[in-house]
Protein backbone atom coordinates (compact mmCIF):
# COMPACT_ATOMS: atom_id res chain seq x y z
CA UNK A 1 0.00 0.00 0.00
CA UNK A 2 1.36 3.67 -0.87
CA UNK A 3 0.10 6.19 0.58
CA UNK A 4 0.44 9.92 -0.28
CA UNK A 5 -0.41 13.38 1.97
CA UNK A 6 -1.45 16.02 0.02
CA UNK A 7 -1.54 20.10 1.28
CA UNK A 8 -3.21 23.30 -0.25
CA UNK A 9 -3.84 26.47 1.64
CA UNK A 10 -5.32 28.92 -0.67
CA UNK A 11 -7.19 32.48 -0.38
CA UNK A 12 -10.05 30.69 0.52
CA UNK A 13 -9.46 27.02 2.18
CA UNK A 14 -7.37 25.06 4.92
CA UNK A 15 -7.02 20.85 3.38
CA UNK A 16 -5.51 18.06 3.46
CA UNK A 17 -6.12 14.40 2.07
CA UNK A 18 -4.67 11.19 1.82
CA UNK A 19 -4.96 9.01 -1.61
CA UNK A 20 -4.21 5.31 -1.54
CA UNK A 21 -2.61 4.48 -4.90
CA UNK A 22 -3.82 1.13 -4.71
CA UNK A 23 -7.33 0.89 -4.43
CA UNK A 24 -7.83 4.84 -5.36
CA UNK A 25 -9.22 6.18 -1.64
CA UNK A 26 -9.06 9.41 -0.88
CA UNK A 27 -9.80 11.08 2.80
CA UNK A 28 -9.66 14.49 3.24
CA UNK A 29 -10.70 17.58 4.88
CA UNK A 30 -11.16 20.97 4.67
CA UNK A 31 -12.17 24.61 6.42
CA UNK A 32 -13.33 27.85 5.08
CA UNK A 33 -11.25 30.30 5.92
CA UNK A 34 -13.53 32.93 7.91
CA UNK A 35 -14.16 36.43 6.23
CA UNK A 36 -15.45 39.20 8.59
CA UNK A 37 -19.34 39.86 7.78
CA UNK A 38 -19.90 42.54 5.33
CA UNK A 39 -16.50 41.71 3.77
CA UNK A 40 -15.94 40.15 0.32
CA UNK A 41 -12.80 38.17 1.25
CA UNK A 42 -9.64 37.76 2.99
CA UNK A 43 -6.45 39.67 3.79
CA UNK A 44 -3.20 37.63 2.79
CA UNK A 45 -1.59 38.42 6.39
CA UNK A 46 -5.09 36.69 7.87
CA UNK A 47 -4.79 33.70 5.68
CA UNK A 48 -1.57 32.26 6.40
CA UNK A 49 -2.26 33.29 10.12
CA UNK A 50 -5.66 31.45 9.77
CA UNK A 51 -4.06 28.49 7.92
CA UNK A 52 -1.45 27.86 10.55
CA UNK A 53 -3.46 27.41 13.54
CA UNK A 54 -5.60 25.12 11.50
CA UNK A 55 -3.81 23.22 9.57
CA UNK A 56 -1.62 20.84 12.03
CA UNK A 57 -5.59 19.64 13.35
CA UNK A 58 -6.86 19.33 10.02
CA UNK A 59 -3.30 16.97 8.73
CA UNK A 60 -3.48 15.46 12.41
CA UNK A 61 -7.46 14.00 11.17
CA UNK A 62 -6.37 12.71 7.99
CA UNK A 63 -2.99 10.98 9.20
CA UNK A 64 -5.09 9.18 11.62
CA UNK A 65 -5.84 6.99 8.92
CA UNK A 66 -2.06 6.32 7.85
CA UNK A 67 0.38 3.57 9.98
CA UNK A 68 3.81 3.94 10.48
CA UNK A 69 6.00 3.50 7.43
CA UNK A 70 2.86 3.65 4.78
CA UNK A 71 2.83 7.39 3.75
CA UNK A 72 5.35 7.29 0.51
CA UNK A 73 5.37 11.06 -0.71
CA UNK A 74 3.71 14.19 0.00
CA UNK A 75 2.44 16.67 -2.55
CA UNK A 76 1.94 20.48 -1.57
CA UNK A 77 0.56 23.01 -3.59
CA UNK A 78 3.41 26.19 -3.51
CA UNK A 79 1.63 28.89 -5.83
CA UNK A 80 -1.84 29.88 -7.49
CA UNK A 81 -0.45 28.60 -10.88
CA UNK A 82 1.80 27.97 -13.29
CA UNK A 83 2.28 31.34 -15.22
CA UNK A 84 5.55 33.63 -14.62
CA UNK A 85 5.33 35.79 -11.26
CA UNK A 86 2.17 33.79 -9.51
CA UNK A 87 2.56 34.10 -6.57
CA UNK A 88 0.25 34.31 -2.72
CA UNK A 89 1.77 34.26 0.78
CA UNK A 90 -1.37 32.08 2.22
CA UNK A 91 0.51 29.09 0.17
CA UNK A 92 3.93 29.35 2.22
CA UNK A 93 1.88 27.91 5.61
CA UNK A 94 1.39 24.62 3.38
CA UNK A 95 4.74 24.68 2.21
CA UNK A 96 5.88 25.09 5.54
CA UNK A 97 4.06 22.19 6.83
CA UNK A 98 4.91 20.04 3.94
CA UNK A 99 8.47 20.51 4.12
CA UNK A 100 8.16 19.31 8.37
CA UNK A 101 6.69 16.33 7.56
CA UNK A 102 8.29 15.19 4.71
CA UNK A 103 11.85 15.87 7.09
CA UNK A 104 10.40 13.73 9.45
CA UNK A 105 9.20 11.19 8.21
CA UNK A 106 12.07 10.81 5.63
CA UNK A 107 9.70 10.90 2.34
CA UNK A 108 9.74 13.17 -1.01
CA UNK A 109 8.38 16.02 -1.47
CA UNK A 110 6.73 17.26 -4.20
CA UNK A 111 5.65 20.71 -5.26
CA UNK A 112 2.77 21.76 -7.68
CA UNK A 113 0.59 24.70 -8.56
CA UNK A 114 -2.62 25.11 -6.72
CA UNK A 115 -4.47 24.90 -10.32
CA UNK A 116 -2.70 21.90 -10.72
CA UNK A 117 -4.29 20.18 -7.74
CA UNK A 118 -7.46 21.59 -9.22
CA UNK A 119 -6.91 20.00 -12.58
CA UNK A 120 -6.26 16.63 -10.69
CA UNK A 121 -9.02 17.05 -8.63
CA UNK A 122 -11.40 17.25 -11.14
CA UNK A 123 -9.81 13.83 -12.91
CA UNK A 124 -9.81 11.90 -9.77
CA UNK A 125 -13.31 12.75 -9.40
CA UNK A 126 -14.65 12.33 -12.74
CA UNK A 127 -12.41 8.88 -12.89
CA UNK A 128 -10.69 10.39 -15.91
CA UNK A 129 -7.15 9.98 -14.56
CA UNK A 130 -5.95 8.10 -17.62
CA UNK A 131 -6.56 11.62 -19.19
CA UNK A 132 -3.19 12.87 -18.05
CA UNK A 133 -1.54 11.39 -20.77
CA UNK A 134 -2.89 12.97 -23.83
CA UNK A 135 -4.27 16.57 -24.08
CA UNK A 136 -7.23 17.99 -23.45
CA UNK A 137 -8.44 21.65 -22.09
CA UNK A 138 -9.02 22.49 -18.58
CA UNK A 139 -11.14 25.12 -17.57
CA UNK A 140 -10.06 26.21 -14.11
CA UNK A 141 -13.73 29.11 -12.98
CA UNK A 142 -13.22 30.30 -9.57
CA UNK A 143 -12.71 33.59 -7.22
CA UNK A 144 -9.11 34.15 -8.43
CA UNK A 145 -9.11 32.64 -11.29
CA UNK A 146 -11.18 32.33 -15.08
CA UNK A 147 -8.71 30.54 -17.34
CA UNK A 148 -9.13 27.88 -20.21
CA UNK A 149 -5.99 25.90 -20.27
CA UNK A 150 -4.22 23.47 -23.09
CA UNK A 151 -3.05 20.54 -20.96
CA UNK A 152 -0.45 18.21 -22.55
CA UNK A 153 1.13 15.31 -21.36
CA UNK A 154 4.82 15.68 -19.88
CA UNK A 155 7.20 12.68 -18.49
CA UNK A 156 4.47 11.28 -16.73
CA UNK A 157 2.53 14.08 -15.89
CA UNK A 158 1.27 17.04 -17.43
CA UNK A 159 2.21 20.70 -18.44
CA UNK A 160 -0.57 23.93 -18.76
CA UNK A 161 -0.76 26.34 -21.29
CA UNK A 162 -3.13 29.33 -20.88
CA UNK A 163 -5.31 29.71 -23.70
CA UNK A 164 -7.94 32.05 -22.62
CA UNK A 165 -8.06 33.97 -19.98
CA UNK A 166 -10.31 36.49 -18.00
CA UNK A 167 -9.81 40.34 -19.02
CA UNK A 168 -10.87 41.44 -15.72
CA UNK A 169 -13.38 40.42 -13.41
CA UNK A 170 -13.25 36.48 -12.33
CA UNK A 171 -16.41 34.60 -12.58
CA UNK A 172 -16.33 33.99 -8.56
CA UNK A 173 -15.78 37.71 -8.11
CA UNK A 174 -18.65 38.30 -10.05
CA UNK A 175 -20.83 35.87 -8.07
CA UNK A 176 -19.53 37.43 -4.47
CA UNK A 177 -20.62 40.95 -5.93
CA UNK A 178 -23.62 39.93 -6.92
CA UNK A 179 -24.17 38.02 -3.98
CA UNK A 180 -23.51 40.94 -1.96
CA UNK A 181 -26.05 43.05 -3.59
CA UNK A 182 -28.88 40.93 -2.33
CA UNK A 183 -27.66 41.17 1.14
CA UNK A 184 -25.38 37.19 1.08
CA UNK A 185 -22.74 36.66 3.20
CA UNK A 186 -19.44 35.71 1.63
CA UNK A 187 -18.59 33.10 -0.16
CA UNK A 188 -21.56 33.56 -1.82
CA UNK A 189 -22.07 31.10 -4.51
CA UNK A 190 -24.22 28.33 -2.75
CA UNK A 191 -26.44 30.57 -1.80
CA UNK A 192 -26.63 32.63 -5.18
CA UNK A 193 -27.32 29.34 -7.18
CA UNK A 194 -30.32 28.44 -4.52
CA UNK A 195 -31.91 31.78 -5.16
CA UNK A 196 -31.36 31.60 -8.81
CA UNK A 197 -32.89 27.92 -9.31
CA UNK A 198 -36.21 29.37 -7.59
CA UNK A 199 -36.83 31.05 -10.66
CA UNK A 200 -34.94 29.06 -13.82
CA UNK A 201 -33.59 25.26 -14.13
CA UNK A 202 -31.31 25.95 -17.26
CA UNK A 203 -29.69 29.32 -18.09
CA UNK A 204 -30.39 31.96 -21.20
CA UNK A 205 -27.36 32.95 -23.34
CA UNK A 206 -26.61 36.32 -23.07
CA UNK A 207 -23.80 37.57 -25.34
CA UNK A 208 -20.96 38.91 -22.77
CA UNK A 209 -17.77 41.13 -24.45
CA UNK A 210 -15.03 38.94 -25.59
CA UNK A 211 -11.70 38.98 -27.91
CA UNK A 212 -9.31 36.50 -29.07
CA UNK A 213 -7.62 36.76 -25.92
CA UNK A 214 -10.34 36.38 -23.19
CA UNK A 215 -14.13 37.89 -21.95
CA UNK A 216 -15.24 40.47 -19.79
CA UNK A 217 -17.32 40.35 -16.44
CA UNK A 218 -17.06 43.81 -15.40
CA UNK A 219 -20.48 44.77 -16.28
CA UNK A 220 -22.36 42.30 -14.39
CA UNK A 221 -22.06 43.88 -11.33
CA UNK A 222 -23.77 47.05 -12.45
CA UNK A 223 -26.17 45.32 -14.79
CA UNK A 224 -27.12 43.40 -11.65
CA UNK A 225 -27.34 46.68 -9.17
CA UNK A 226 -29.79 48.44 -11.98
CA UNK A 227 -31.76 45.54 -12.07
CA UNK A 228 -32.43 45.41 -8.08
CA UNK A 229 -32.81 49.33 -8.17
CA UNK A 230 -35.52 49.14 -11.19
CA UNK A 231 -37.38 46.48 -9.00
CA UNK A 232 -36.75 43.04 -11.01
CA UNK A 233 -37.10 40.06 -8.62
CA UNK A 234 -33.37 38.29 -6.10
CA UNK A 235 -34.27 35.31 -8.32
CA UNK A 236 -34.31 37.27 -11.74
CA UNK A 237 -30.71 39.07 -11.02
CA UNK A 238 -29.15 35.78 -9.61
CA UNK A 239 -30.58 33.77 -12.69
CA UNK A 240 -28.92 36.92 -14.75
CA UNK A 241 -25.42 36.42 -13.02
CA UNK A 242 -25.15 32.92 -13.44
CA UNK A 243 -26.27 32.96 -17.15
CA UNK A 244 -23.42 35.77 -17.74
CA UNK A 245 -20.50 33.17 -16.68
CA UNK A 246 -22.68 29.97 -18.52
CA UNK A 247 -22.46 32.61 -21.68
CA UNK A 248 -19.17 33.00 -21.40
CA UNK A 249 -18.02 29.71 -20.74
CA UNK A 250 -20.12 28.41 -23.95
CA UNK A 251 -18.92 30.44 -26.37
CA UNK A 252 -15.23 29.79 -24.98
CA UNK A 253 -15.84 26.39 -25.41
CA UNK A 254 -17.34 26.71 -29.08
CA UNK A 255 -14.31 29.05 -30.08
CA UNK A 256 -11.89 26.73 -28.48
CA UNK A 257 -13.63 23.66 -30.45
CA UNK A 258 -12.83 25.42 -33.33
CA UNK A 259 -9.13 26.10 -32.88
CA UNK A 260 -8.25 22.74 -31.13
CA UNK A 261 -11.17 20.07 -32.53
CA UNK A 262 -13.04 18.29 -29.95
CA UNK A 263 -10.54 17.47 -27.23
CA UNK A 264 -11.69 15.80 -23.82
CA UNK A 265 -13.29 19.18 -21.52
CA UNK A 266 -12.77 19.02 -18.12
CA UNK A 267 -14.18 21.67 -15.20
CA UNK A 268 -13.29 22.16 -12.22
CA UNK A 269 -12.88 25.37 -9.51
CA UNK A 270 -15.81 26.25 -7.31
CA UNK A 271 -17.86 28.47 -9.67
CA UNK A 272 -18.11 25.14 -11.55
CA UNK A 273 -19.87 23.24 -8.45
CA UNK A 274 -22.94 25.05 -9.26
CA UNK A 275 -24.98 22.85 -11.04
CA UNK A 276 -27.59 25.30 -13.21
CA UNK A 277 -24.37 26.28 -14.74
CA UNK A 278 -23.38 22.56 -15.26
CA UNK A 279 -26.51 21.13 -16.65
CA UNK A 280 -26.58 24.04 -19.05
CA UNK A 281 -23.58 23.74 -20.70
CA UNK A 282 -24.12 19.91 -20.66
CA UNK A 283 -27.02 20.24 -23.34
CA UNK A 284 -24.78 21.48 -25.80
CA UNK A 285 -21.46 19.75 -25.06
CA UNK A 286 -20.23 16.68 -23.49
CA UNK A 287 -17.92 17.27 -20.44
CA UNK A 288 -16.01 16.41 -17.31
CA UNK A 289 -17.33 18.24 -14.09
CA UNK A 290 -15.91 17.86 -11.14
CA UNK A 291 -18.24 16.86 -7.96
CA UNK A 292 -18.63 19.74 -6.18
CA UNK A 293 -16.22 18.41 -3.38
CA UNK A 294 -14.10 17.94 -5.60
CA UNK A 295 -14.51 21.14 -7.57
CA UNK A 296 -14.23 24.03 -4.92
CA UNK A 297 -10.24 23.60 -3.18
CA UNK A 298 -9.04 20.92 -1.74
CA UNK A 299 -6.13 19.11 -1.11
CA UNK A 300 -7.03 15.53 -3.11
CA UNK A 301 -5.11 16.92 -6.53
CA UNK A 302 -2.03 17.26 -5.11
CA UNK A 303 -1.98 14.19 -3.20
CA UNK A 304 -2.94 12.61 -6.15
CA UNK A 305 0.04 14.35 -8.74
CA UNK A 306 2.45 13.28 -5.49
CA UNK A 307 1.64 9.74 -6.29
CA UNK A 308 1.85 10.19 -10.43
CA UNK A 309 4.72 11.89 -10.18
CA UNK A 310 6.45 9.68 -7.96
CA UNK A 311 6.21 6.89 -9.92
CA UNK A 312 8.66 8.75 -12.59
CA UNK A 313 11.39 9.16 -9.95
């Protein structure tokens, strides 16, 4: 039996999981990080101060399920991504963590981007492992981030290309604001996609401001605000948020399909947990989502890309 710890500490989440490679197990756990009431997120300095009371505990609950001498690697997630300059403090409690255990208990240590535990996530969950070793585009939809990536294979694992990309607002920013309008507390998406599917079951297209580069989300903020003020319904402007991101994620997907075929499409981030959104775009094309434990972070990808990529060493 090999066993492998995995570690993530983002803007937004404390977890930690353990994957058996042999029978394909995972346990893990995870906290919200807690945002001040009225606020719409976190300051860096409170997130790594946040993480590090909570994350001995939360590695402490999943160990409890490994012996001595069974944990073979551990996988930590050291950045928000791959591209040049990414970089967030909240990762370095992780790190710091990782980089203890794997001293004492004399196994490797391996170090990935958090959208790369995302991207494995969202495999592991859909059982669509095999999948890291040929390409196929990953669309990564969540508070910090609203990317479409190429994802190739690469000795034994896999390398990211961004393809398209957000021009400003993230789709999970554009939730929260919403979500603040009509009085939620943040995170807001749960709660946005309860009041929306009181009104609609699938979502309208809407064409949203794009260019060969990316799309735009920095009207749906005041779009939404208007709405409220001119007296159209919670359920209306929530339905009218989420059908902005489905918009923009469909005709992604369509102009992608047209400059890379029909390669495998897999979603994941938290954004893509809501499941209006998901259904939608499943009418028109066939897909890989995530579970929604899965989708939102968590530590399962990069316990999962420990054990992958430890089997290349």
């Amino acid at each position: 039996m090999s066993l492998f710890l995995g570690i993530d500490t983002s803007n937004y989440t404390t977890s930690a999981a353990v994957y058996n490679n042999t029978d394909g197990s995972v346990v893990m756990r995870g906290r919200l990080l807690p945002v001040k009431e009225g606020e719409k997120g976190i300051r860096q300095s409170d997130a790594v101060f946040h993480h590090t009371v909570r994350l001995p505990e939360i590695i402490e609950e999943v160990m409890s399920h490994v012996s001595a001498g069974e944990l073979s690697g551990i996988g930590v997630s050291v950045k928000p991504s791959n591209q040049e300059g990414s970089y967030m403090p909240c990762f370095l409690a992780g790190v710091s963590a990782a980089r203890a255990a794997s001293a004492a208990a004399g196994v490797p240590l391996f170090e990935f981007s958090h959208q790369d535990g995302h991207i494995a996530a969202a495999l592991y969950s859909c059982n669509k492992l095999s999948l890291i070793n040929e390409p196929f585009i990953a669309f990564h939809i969540s508070g910090g981030t609203s990317q479409a990536l190429l994802v190739t294979p690469e000795k034994g694992y896999f390398k990211t290309q961004v393809i398209f990309d957000s021009l400003d607002l993230k789709a999970g920013q554009a939730v929260d604001r919403v979500g603040m309008l009509l009085g939620l507390s943040f995170p807001c998406g749960a709660r946005l996609e309860q009041i929306a599917a009181e009104k609609v079951k699938t979502l309208e297209y809407i064409k949203i401001f794009r260019n060969e580069k990316g799309f735009s989300l920095s009207g749906v903020e005041n779009r939404c605000k208007k709405m409220l003020e001119n007296g159209e319904s919670p359920e209306d402007t929530a339905a009218y948020c989420l059908s902005c991101i489905y918009s923009v994620i469909y005709d992604t997907v369509t102009e992608l399909k047209k400059r890379y075929g029909d390669l495998p499409l897999v979603f994941s981030g938290g954004v893509m947990s809501d499941r209006i959104i998901r259904d939608t775009l499943l009418e028109s094309f066939e897909a890989n989502f995530a579970e929604p434990a899965f989708s939102a972070d968590n530590a399962c990808g990069t316990a999962v890309l420990a054990s992958i990529v430890s089997k290349g060493k």
